[in-house]
C-alpha atoms as a PDB file:
ATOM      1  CA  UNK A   1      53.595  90.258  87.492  1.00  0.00           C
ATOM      2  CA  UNK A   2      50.097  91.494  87.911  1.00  0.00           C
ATOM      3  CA  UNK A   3      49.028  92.776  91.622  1.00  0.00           C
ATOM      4  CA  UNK A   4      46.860  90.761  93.784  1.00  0.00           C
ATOM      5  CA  UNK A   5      43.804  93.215  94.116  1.00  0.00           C
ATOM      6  CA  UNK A   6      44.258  93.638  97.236  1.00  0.00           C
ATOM      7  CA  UNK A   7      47.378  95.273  96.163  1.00  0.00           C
ATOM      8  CA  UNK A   8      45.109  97.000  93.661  1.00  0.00           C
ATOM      9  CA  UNK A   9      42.763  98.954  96.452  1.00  0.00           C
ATOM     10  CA  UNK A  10      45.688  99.612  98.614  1.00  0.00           C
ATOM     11  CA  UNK A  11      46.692 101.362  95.955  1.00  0.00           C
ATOM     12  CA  UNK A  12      43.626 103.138  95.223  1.00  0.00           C
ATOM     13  CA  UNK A  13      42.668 103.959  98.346  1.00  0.00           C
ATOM     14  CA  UNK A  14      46.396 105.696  99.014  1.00  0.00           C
ATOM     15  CA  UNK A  15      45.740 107.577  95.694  1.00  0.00           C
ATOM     16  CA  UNK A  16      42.688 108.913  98.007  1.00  0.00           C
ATOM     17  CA  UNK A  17      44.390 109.773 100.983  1.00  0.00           C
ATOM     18  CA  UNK A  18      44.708 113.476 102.051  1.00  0.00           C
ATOM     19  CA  UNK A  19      47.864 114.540 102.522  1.00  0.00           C
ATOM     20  CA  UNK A  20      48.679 116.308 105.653  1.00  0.00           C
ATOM     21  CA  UNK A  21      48.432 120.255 105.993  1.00  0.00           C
ATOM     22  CA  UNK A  22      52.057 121.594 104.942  1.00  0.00           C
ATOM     23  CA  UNK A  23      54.080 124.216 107.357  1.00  0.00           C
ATOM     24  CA  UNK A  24      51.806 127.490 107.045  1.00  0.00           C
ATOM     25  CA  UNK A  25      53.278 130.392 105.263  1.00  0.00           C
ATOM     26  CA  UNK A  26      54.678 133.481 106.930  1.00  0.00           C
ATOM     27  CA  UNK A  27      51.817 135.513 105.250  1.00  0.00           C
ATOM     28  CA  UNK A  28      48.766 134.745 103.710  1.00  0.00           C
ATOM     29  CA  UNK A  29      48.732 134.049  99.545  1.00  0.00           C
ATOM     30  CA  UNK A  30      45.837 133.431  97.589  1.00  0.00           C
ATOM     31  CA  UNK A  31      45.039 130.906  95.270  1.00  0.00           C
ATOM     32  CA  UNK A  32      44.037 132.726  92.340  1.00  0.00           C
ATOM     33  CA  UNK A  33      42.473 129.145  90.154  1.00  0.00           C
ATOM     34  CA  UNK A  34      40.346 126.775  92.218  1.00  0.00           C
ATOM     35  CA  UNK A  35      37.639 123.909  91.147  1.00  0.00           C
ATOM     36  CA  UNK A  36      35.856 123.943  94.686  1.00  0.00           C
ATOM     37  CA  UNK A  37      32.807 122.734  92.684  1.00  0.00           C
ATOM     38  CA  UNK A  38      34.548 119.792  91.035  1.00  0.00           C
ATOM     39  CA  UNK A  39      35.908 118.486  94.542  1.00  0.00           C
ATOM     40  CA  UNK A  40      32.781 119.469  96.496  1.00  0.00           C
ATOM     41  CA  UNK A  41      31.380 115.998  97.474  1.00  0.00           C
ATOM     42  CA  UNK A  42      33.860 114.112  96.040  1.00  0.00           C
ATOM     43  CA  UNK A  43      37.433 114.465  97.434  1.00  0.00           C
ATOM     44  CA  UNK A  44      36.597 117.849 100.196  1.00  0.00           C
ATOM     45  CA  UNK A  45      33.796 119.244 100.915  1.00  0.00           C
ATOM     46  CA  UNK A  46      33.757 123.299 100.438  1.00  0.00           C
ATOM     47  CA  UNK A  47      33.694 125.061 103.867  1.00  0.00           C
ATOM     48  CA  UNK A  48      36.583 122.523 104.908  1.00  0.00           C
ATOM     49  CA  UNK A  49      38.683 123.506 101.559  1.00  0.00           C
ATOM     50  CA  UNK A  50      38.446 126.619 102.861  1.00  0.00           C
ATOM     51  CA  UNK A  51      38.669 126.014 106.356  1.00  0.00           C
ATOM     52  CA  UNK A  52      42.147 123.905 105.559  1.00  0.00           C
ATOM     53  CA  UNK A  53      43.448 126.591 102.830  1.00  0.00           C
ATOM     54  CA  UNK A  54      43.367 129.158 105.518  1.00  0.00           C
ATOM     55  CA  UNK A  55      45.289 127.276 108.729  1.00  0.00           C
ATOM     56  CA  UNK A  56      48.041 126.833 106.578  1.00  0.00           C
ATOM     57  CA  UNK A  57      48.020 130.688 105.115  1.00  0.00           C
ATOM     58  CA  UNK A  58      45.859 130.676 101.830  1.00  0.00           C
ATOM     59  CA  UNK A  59      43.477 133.053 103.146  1.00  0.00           C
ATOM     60  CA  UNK A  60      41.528 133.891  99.875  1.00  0.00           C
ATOM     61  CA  UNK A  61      40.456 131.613  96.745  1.00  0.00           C
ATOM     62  CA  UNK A  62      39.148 132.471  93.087  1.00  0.00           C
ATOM     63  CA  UNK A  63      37.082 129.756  92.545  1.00  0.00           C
ATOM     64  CA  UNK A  64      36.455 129.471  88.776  1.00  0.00           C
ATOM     65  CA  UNK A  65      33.460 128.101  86.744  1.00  0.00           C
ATOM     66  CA  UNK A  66      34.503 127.095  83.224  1.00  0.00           C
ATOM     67  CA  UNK A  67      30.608 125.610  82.155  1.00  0.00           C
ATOM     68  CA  UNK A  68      27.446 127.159  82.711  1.00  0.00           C
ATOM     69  CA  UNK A  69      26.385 125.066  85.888  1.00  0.00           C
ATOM     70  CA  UNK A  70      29.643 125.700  87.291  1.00  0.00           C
ATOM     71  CA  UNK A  71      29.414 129.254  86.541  1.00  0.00           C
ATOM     72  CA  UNK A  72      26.257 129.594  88.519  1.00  0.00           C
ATOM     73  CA  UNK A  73      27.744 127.740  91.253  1.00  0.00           C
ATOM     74  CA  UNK A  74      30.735 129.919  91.333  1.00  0.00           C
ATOM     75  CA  UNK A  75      28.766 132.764  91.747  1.00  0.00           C
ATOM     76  CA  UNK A  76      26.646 131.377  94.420  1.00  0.00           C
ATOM     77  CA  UNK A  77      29.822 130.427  96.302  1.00  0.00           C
ATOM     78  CA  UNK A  78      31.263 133.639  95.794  1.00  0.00           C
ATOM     79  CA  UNK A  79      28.346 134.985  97.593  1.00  0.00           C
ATOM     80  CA  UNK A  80      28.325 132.621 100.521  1.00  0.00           C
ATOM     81  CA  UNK A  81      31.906 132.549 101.168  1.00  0.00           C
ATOM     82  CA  UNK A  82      33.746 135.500 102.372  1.00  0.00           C
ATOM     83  CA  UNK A  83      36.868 133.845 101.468  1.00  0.00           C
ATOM     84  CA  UNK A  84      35.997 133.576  97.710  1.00  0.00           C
ATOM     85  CA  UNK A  85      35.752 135.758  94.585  1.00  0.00           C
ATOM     86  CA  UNK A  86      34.712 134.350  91.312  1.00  0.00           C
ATOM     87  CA  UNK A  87      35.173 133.920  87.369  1.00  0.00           C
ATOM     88  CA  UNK A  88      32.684 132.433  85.080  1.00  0.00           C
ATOM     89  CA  UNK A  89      33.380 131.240  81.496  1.00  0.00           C
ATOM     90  CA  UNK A  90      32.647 128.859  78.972  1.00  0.00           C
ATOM     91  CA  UNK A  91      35.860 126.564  78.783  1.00  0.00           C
ATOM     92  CA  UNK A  92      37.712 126.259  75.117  1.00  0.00           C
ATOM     93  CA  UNK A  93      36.847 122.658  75.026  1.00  0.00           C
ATOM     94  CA  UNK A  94      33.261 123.490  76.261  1.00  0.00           C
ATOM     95  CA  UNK A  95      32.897 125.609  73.051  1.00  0.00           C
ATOM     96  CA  UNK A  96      33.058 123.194  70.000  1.00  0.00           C
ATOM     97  CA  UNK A  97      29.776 121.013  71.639  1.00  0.00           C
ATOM     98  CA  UNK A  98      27.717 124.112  72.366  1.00  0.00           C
ATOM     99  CA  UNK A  99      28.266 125.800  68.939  1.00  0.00           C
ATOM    100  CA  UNK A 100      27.451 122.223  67.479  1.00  0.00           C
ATOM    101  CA  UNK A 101      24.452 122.254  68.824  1.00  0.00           C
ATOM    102  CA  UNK A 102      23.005 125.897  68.089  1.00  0.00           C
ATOM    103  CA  UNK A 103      23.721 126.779  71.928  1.00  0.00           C
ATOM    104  CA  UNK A 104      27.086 128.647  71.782  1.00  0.00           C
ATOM    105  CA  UNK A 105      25.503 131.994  71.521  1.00  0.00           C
ATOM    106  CA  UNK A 106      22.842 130.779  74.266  1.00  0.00           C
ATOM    107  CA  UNK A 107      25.664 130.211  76.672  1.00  0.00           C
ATOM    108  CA  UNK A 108      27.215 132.966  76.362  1.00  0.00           C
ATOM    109  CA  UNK A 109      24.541 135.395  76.879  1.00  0.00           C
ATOM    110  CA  UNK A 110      24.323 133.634  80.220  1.00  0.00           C
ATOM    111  CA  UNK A 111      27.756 134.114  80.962  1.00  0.00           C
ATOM    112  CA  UNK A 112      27.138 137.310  80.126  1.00  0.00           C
ATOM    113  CA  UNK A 113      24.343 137.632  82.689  1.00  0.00           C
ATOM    114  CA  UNK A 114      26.605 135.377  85.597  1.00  0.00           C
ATOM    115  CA  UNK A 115      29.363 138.016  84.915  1.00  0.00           C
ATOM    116  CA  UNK A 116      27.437 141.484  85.761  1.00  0.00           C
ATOM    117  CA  UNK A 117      25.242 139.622  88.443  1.00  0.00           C
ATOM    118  CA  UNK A 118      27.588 140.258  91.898  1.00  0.00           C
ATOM    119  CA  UNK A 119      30.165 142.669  92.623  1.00  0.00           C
ATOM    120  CA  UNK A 120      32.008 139.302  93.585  1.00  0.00           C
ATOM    121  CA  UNK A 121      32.501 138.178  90.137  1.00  0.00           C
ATOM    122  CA  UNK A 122      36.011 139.281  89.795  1.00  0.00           C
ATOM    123  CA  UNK A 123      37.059 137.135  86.205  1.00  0.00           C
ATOM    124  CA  UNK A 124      36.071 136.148  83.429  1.00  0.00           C
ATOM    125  CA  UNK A 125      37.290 133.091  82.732  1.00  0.00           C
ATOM    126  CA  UNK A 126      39.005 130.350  81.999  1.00  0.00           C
ATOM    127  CA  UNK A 127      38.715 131.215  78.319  1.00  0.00           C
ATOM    128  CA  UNK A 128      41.199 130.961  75.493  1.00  0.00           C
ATOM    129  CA  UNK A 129      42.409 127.914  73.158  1.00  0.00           C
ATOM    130  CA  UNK A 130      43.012 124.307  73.756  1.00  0.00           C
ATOM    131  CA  UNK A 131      44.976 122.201  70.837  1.00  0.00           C
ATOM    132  CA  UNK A 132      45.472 119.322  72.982  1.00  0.00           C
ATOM    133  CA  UNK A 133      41.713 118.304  73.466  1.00  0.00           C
ATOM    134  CA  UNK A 134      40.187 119.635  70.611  1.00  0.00           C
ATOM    135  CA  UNK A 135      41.097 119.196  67.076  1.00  0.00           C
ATOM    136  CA  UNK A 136      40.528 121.490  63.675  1.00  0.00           C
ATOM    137  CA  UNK A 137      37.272 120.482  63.315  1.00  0.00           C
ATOM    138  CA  UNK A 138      36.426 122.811  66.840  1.00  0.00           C
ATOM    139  CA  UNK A 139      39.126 125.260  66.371  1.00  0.00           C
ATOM    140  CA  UNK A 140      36.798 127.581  65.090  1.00  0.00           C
ATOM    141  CA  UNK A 141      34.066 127.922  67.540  1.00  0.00           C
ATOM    142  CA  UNK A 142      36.998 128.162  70.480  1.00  0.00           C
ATOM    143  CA  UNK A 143      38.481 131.496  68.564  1.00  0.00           C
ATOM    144  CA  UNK A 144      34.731 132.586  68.378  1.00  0.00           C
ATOM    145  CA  UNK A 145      34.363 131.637  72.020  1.00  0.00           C
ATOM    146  CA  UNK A 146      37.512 133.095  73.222  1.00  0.00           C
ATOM    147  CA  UNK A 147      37.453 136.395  71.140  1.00  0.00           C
ATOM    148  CA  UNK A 148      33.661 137.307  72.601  1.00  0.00           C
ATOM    149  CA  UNK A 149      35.024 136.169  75.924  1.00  0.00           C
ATOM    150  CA  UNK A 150      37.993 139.001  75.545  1.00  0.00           C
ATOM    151  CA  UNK A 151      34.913 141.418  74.949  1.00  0.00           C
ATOM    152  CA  UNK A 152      33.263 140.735  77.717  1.00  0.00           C
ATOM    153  CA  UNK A 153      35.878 141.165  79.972  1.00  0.00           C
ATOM    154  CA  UNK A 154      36.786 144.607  78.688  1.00  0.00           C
ATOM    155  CA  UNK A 155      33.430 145.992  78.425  1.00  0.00           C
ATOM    156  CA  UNK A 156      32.662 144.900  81.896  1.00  0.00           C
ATOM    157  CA  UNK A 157      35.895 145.540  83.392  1.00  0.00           C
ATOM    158  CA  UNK A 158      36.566 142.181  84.313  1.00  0.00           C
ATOM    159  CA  UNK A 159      40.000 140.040  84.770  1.00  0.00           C
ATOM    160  CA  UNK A 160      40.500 137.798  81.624  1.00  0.00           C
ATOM    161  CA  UNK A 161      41.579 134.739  82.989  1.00  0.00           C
ATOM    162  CA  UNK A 162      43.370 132.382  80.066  1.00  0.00           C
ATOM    163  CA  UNK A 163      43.653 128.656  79.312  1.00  0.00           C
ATOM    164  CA  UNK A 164      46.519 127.766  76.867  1.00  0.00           C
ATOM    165  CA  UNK A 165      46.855 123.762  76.038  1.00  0.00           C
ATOM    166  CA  UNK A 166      49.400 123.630  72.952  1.00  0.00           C
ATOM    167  CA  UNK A 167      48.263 127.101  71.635  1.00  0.00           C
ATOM    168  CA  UNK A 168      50.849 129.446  72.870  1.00  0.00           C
ATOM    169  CA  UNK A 169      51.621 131.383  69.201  1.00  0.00           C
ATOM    170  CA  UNK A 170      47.571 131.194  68.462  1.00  0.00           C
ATOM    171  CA  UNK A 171      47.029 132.707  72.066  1.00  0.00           C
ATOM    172  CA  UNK A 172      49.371 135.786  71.287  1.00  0.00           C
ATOM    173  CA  UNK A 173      47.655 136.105  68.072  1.00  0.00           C
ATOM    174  CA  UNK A 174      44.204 136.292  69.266  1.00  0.00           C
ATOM    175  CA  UNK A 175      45.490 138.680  72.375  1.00  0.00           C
ATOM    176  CA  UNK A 176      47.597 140.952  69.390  1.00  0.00           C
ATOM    177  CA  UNK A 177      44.220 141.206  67.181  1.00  0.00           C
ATOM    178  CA  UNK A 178      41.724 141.077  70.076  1.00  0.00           C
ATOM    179  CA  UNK A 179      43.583 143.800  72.591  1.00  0.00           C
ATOM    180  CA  UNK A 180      43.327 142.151  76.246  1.00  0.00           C
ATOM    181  CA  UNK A 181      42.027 144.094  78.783  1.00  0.00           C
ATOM    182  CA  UNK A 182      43.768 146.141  81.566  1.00  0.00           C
ATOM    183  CA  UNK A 183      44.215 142.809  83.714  1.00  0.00           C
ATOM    184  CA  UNK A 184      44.635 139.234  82.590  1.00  0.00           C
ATOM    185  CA  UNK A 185      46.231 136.022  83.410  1.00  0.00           C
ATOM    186  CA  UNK A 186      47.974 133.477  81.638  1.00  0.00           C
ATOM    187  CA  UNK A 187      46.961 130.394  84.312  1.00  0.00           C
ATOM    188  CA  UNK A 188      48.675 127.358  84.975  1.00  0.00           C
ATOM    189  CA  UNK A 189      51.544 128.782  82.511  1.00  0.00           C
ATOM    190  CA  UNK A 190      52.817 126.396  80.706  1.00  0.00           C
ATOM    191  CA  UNK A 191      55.504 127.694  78.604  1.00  0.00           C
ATOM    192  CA  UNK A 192      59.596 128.641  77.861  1.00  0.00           C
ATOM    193  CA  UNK A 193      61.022 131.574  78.968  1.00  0.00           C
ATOM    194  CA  UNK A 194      60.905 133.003  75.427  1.00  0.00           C
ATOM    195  CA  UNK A 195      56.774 132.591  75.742  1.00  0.00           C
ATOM    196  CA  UNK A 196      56.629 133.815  79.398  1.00  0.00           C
ATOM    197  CA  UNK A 197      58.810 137.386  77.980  1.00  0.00           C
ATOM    198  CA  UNK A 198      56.395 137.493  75.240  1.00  0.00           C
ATOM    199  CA  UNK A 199      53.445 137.592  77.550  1.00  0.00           C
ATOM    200  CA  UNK A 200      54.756 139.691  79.855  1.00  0.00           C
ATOM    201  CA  UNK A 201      55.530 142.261  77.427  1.00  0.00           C
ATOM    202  CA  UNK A 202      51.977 141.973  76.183  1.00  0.00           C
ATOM    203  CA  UNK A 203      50.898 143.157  80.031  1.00  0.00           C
ATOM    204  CA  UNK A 204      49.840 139.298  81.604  1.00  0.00           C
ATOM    205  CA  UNK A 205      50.537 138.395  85.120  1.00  0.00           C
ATOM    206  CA  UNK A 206      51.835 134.554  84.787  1.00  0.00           C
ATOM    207  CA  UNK A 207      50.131 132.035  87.560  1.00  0.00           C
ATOM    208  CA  UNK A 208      52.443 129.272  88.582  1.00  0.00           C
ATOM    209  CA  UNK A 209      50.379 125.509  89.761  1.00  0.00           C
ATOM    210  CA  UNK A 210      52.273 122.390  90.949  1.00  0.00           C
ATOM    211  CA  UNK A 211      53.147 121.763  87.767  1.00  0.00           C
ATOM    212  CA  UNK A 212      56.490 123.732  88.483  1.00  0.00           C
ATOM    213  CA  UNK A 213      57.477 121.092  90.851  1.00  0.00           C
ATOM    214  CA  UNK A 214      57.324 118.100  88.515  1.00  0.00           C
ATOM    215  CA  UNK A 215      60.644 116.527  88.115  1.00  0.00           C
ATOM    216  CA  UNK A 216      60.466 117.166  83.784  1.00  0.00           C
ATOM    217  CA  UNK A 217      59.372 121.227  84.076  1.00  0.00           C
ATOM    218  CA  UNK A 218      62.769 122.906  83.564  1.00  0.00           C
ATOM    219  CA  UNK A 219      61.149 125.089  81.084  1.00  0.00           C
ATOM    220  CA  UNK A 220      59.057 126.173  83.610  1.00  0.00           C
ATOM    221  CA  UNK A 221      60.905 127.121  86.206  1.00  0.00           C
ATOM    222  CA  UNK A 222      63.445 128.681  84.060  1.00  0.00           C
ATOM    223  CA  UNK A 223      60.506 131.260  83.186  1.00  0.00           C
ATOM    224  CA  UNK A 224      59.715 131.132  86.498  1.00  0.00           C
ATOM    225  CA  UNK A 225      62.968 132.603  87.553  1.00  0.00           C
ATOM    226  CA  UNK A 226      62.801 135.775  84.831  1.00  0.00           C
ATOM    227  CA  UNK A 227      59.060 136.716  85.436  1.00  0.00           C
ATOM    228  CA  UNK A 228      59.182 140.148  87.731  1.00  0.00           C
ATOM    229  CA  UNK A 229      58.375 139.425  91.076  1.00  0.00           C
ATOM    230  CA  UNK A 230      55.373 142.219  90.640  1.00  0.00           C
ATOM    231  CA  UNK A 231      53.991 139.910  87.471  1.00  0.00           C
ATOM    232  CA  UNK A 232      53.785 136.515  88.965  1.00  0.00           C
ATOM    233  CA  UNK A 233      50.740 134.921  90.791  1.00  0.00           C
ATOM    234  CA  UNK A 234      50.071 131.124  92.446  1.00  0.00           C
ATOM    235  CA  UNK A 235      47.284 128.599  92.056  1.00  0.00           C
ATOM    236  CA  UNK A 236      46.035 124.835  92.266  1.00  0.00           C
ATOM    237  CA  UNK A 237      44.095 124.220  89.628  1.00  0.00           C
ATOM    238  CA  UNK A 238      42.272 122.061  92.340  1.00  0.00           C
ATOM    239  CA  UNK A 239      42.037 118.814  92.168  1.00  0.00           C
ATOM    240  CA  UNK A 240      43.894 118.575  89.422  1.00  0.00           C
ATOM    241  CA  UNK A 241      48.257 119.342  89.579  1.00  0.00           C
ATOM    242  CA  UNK A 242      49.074 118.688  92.590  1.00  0.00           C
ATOM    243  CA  UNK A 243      52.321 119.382  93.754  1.00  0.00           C
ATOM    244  CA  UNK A 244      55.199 117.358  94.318  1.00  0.00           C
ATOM    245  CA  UNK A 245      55.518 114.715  96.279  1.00  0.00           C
ATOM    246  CA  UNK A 246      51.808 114.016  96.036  1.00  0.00           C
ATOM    247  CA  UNK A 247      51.643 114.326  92.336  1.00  0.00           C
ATOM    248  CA  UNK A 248      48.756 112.060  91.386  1.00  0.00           C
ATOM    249  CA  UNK A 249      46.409 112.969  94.817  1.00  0.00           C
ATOM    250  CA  UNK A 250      43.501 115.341  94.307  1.00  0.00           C
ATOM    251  CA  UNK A 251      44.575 118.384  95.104  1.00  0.00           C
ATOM    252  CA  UNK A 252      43.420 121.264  97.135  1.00  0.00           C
ATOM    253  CA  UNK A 253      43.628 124.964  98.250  1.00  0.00           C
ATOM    254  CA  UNK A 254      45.687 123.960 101.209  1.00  0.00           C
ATOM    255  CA  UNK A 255      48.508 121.996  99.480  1.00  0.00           C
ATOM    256  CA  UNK A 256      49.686 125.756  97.905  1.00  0.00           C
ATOM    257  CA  UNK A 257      52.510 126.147 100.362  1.00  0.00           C
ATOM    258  CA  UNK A 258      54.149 123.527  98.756  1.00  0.00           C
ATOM    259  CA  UNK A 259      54.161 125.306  95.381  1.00  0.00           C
ATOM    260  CA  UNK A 260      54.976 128.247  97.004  1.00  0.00           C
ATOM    261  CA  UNK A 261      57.926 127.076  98.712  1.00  0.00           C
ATOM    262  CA  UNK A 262      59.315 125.134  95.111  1.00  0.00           C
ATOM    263  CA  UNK A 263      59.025 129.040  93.453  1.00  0.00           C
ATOM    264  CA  UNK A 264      60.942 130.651  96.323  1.00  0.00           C
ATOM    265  CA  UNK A 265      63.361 128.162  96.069  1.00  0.00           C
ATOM    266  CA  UNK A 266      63.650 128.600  92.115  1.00  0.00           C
ATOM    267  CA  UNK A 267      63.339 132.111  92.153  1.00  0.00           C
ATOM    268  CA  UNK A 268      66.220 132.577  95.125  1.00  0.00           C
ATOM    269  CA  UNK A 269      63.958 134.725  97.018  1.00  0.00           C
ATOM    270  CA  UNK A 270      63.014 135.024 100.304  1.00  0.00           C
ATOM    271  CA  UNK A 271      59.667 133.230 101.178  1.00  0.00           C
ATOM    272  CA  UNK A 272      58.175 135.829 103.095  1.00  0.00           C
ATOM    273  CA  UNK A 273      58.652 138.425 100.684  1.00  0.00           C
ATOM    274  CA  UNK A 274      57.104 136.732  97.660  1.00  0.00           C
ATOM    275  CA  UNK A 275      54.665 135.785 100.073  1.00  0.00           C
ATOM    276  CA  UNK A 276      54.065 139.640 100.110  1.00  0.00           C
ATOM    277  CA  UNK A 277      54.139 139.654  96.520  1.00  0.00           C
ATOM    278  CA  UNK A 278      51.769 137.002  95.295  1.00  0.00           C
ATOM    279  CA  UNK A 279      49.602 138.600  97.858  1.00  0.00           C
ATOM    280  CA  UNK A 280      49.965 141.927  96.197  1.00  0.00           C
ATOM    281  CA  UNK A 281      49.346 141.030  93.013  1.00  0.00           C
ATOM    282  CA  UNK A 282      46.634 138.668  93.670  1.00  0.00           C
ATOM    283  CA  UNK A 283      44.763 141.716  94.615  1.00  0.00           C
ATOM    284  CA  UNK A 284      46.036 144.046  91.702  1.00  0.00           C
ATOM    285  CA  UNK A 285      45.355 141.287  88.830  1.00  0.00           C
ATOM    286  CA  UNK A 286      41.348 140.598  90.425  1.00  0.00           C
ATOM    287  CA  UNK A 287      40.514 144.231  90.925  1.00  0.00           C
ATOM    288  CA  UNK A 288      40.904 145.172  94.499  1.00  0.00           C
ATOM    289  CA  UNK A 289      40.955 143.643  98.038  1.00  0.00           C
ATOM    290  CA  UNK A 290      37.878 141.522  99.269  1.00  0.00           C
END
């Protein structure tokens, strides 16, 4: 049977609903992949993000830009916002479009640019490879993309923050050939334990999202549970992911406790001391405290 619509914008507008703030953390975390610009607006505005994030214990956000207006708006952010650092990248799937029309070099010489501008501008990122979104046809011009992305990041001493979407073994092969820098992340990991060991031995921290509370990520949380607890780092992906139970809500910075909680609990660690950890690392993997 069909719903009445009434049923229908019940529905929607419970979709739309904030959850409420979670139990704070017993110390602060930071969530190390935000969209602040995506949500700005739309779902929360950016002060209260922040504002929320840190009542609950998320003291400190990387707020990435994956075009070029979000780049520039990362930066800004970054620069407004005590609270923030930023990365700046062209996204894999932004790639194909841009080198179809003549612009790909273009872009990146202004992500270039966004990169050196502020001392804020921790990343560079998210970069990398995408098979889910974009087929052979583009495949090409996200390698290009990604491999003058790995560049940048070395020669400016930059975190390389990485998106992989169905791409794992290309991934490696591009980080083997390409030689990642000092500090990079595999975010929102996605894969086995047999992928997460092969990253790790290649020198990547692995960020965890909501996704590791879904009901179907096994996989997941069984790499989860053999990353070293000096390797592993936590993020939203906001809005997108959220965690469980409010898997299909927007999400936000503040909602990381519940991830947080879901790793402790996988991992069989205390909460307070990978607290300390994702802290920790946060601040290793991004250069330095802020």
């Amino acid at each position: 049977m069909r719903s009445r619509p009434a049923d229908d914008e019940q529905g929607r507008r419970r979709e739309r609903e904030r959850p409420p703030l979670p139990e704070p953390l017993p110390h602060p975390v930071v969530d190390n992949h935000c969209h602040l610009d995506i949500a700005d607006g739309d779902w929360i505005e950016t002060g209260e993000a922040i504002e929320r994030a840190r009542e609950v214990g998320v003291r400190r956000i990387v707020q990435i830009g994956c075009d070029l207006p979000g780049a520039a708006w990362a930066v800004g952010a970054a620069q407004e916002y005590d609270a923030l650092v930023a990365g700046v990248a062209l996204h894999p799937n932004e790639a194909p479009g841009l080198a179809a029309a003549g612009r790909l070099e273009e872009a990146l010489a202004e992500i270039e640019q966004l990169a050196g501008a502020h001392d804020k501008v921790r990343a560079v990122g998210e970069t990398g490879l995408d098979h889910y979104r974009t087929g052979p046809d583009g495949r090409a011009a996200q390698v290009e993309s990604f491999a003058r992305h790995i560049e940048l990041a070395k020669r400016l001493d930059k975190t390389l923050v990485i998106h992989d979407r169905d791409a794992h073994d290309e991934v490696l092969d591009m980080i083997d050939a390409e030689r990642a820098p000092e500090r990079w992340v595999m975010h929102c990991f996605s894969g086995n334990p047999r992928f997460a060991r092969a990253c790790l031995d290649r020198g990547a921290y692995l960020s965890f999202a909501g996704t590791v509370t879904f009901k179907n990520a096994q996989p997941l949380r069984d790499a989860l549970a053999i990353a070293p607890q000096d390797r592993v780092l936590v993020e939203t992906d906001a809005p997108f992911l959220t965690p469980m139970p409010y898997r299909g809500r927007p999400n936000a910075s503040y909602l990381v406790p519940l991830t947080v909680r879901a790793m402790a609990e996988t991992r069989g660690e205390d909460l307070r001391k990978l607290c300390e950890a994702l802290d920790a690392n946060t601040e290793t993997a991004y250069g330095g405290p802020w």
